[in-house]
PDB file of N, CA and C in Angstrom:
ATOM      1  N   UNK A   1       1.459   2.505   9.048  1.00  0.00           N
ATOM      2  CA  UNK A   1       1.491   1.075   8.767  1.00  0.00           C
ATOM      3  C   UNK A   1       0.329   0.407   9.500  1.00  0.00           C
ATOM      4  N   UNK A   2      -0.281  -0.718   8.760  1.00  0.00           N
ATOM      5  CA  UNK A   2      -1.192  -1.395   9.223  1.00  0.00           C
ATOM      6  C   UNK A   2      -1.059  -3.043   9.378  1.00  0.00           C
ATOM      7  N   UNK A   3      -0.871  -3.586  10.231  1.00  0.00           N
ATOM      8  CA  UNK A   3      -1.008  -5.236  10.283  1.00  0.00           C
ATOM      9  C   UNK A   3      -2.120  -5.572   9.494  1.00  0.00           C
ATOM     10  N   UNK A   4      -2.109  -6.735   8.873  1.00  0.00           N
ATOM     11  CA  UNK A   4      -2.769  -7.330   7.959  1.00  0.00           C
ATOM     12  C   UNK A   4      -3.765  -8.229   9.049  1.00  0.00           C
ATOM     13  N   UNK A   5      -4.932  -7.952   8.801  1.00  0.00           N
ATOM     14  CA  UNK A   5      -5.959  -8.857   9.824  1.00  0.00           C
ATOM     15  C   UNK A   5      -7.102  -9.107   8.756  1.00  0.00           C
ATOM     16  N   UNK A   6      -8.243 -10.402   9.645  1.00  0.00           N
ATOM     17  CA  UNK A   6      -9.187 -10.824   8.796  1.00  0.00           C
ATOM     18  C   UNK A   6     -10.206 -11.370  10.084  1.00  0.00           C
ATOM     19  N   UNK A   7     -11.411 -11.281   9.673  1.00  0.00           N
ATOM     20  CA  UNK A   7     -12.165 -12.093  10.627  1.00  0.00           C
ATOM     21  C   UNK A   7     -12.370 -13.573  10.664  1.00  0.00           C
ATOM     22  N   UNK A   8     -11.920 -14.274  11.454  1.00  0.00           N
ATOM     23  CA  UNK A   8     -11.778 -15.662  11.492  1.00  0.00           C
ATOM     24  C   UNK A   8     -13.427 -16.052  11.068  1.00  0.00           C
ATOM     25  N   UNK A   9     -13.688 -17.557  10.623  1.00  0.00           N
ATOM     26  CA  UNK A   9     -14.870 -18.015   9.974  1.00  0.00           C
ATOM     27  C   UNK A   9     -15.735 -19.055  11.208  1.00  0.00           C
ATOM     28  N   UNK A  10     -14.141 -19.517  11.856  1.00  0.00           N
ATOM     29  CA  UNK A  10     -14.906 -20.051  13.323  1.00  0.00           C
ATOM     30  C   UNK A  10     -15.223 -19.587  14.659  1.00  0.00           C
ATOM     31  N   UNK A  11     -14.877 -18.866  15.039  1.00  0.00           N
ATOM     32  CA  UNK A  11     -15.626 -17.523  15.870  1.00  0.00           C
ATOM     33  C   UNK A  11     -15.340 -16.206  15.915  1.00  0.00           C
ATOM     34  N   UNK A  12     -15.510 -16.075  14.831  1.00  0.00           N
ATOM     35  CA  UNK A  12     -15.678 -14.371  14.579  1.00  0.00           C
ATOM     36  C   UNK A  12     -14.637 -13.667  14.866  1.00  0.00           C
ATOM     37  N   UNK A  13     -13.612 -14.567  15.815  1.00  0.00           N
ATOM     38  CA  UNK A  13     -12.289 -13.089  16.202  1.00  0.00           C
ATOM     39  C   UNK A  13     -11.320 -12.452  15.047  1.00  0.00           C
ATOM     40  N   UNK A  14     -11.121 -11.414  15.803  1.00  0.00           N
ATOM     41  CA  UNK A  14      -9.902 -10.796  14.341  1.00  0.00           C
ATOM     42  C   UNK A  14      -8.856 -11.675  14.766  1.00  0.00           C
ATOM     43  N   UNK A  15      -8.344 -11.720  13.454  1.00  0.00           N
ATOM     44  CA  UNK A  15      -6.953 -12.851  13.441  1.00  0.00           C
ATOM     45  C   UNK A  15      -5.690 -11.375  12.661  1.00  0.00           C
ATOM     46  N   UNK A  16      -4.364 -11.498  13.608  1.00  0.00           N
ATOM     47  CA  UNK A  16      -3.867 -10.643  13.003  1.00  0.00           C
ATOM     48  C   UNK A  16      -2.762 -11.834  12.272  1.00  0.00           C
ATOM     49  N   UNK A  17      -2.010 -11.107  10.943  1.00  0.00           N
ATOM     50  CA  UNK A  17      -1.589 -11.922  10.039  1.00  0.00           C
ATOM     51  C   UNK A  17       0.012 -11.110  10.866  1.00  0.00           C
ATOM     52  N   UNK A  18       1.291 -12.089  10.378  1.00  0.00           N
ATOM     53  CA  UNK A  18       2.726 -11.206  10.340  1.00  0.00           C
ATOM     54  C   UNK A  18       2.865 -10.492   9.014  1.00  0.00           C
ATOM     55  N   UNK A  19       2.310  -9.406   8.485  1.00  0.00           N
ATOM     56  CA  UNK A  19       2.220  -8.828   7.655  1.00  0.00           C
ATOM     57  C   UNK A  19       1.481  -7.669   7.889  1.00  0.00           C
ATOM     58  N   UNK A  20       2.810  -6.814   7.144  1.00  0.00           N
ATOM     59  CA  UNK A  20       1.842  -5.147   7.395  1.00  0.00           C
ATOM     60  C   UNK A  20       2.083  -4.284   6.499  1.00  0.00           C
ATOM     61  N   UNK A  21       1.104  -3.532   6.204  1.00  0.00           N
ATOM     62  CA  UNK A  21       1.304  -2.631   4.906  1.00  0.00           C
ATOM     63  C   UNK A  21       1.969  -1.293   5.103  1.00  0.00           C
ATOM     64  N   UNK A  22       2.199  -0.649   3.801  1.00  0.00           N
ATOM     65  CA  UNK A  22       3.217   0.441   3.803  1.00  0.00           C
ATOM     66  C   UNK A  22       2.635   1.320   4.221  1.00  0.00           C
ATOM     67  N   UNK A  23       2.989   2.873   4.553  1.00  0.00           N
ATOM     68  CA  UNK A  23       2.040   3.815   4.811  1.00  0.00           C
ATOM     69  C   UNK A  23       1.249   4.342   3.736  1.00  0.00           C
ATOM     70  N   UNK A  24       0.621   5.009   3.633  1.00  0.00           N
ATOM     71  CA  UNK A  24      -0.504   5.341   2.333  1.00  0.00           C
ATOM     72  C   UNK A  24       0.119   6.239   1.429  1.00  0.00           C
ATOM     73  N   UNK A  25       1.536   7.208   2.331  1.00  0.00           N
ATOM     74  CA  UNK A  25       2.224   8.569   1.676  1.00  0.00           C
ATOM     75  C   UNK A  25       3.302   7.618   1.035  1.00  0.00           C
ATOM     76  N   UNK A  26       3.705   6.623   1.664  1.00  0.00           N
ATOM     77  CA  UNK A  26       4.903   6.104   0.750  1.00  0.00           C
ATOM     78  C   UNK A  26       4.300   5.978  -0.972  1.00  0.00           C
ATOM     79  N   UNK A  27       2.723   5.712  -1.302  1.00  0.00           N
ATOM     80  CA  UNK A  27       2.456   5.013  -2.734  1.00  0.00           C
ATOM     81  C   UNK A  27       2.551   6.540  -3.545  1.00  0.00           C
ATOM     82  N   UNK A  28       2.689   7.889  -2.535  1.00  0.00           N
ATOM     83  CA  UNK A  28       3.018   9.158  -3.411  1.00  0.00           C
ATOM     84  C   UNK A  28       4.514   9.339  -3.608  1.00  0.00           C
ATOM     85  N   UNK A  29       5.358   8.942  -2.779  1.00  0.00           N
ATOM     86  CA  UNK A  29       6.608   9.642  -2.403  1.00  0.00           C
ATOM     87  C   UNK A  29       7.032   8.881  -2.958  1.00  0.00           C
ATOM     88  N   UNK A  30       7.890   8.448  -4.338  1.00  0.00           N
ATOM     89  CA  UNK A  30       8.932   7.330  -4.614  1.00  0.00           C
ATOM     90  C   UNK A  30      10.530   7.539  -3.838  1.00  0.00           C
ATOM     91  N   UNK A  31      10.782   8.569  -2.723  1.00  0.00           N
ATOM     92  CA  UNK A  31      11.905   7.849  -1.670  1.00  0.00           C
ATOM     93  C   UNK A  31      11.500   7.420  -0.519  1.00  0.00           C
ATOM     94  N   UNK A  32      10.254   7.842  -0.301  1.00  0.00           N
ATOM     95  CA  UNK A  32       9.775   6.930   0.846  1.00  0.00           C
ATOM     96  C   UNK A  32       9.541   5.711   0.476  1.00  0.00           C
ATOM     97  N   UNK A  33       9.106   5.282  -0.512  1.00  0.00           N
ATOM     98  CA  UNK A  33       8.879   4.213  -1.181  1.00  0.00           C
ATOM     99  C   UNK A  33       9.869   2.743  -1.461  1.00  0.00           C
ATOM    100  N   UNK A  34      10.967   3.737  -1.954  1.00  0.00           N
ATOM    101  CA  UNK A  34      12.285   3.297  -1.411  1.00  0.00           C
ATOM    102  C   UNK A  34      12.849   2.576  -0.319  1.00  0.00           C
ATOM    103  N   UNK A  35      12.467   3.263   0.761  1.00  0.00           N
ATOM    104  CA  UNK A  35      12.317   2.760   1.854  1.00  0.00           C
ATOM    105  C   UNK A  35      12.291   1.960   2.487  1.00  0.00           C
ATOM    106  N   UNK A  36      10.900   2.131   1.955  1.00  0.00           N
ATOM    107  CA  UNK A  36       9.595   0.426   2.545  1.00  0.00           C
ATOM    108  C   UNK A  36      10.231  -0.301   1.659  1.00  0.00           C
ATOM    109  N   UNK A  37      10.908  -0.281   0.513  1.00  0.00           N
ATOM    110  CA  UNK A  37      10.954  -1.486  -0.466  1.00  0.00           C
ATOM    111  C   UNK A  37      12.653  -2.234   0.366  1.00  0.00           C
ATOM    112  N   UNK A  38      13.283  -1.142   0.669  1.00  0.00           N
ATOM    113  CA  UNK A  38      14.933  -1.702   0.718  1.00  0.00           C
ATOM    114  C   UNK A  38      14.360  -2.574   2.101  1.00  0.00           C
ATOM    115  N   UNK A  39      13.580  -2.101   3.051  1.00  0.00           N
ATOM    116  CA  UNK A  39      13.246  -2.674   4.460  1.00  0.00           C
ATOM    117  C   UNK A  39      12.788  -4.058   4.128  1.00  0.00           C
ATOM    118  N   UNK A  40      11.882  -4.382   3.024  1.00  0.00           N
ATOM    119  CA  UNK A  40      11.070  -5.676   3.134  1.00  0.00           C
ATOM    120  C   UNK A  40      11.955  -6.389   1.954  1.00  0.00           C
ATOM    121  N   UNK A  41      13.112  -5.982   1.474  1.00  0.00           N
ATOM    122  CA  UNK A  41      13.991  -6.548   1.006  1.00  0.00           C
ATOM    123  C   UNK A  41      14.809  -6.906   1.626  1.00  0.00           C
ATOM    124  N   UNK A  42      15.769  -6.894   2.758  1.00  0.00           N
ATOM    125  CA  UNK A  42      16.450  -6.765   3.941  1.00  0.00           C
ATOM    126  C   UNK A  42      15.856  -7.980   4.560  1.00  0.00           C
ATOM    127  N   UNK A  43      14.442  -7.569   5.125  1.00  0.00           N
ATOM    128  CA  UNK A  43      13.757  -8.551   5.611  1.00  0.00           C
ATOM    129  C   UNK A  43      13.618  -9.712   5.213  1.00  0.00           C
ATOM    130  N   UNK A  44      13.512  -9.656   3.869  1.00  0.00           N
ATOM    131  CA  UNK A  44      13.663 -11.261   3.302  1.00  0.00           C
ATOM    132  C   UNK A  44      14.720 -12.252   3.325  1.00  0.00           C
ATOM    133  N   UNK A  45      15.681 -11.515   3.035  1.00  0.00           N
ATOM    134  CA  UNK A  45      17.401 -11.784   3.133  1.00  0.00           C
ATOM    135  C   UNK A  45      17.560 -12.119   4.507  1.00  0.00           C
ATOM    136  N   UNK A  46      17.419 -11.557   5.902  1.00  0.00           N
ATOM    137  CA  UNK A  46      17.681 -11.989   7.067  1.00  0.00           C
ATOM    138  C   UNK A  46      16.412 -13.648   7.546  1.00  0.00           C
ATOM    139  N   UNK A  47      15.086 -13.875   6.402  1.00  0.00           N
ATOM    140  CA  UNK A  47      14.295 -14.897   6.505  1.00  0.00           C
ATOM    141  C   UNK A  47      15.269 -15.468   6.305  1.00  0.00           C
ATOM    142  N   UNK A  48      15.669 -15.693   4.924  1.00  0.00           N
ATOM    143  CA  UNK A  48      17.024 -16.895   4.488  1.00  0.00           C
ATOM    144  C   UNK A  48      15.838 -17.934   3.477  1.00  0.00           C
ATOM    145  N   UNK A  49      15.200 -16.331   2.701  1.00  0.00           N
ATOM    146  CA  UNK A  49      14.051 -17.409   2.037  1.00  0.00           C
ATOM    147  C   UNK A  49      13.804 -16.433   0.447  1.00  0.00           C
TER     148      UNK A  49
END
């Protein structure tokens, strides 16, 4: 998994985002896939959004 980052435009620092991507084996494995999907489904449900 990777946090989602970008280089800021007003001084150059990395800005990390609350967002992070799946692992690269989950986009082969559809139960790992599973997974990541039931987790950031879960996750949404405990936002309350």
């Amino acid at each position: 998994c990777r946090q989602w980052t970008y280089t800021g435009t007003r001084h150059g620092k990395l800005v990390a985002m609350p967002y992070w991507s799946i692992p690269d084996s989950a986009f082969d494995d559809p139960d790992e896939m599973t997974v990541w999907a039931r987790r950031a489904y879960e996750a949404g449900r405990r936002a309350g959004k």
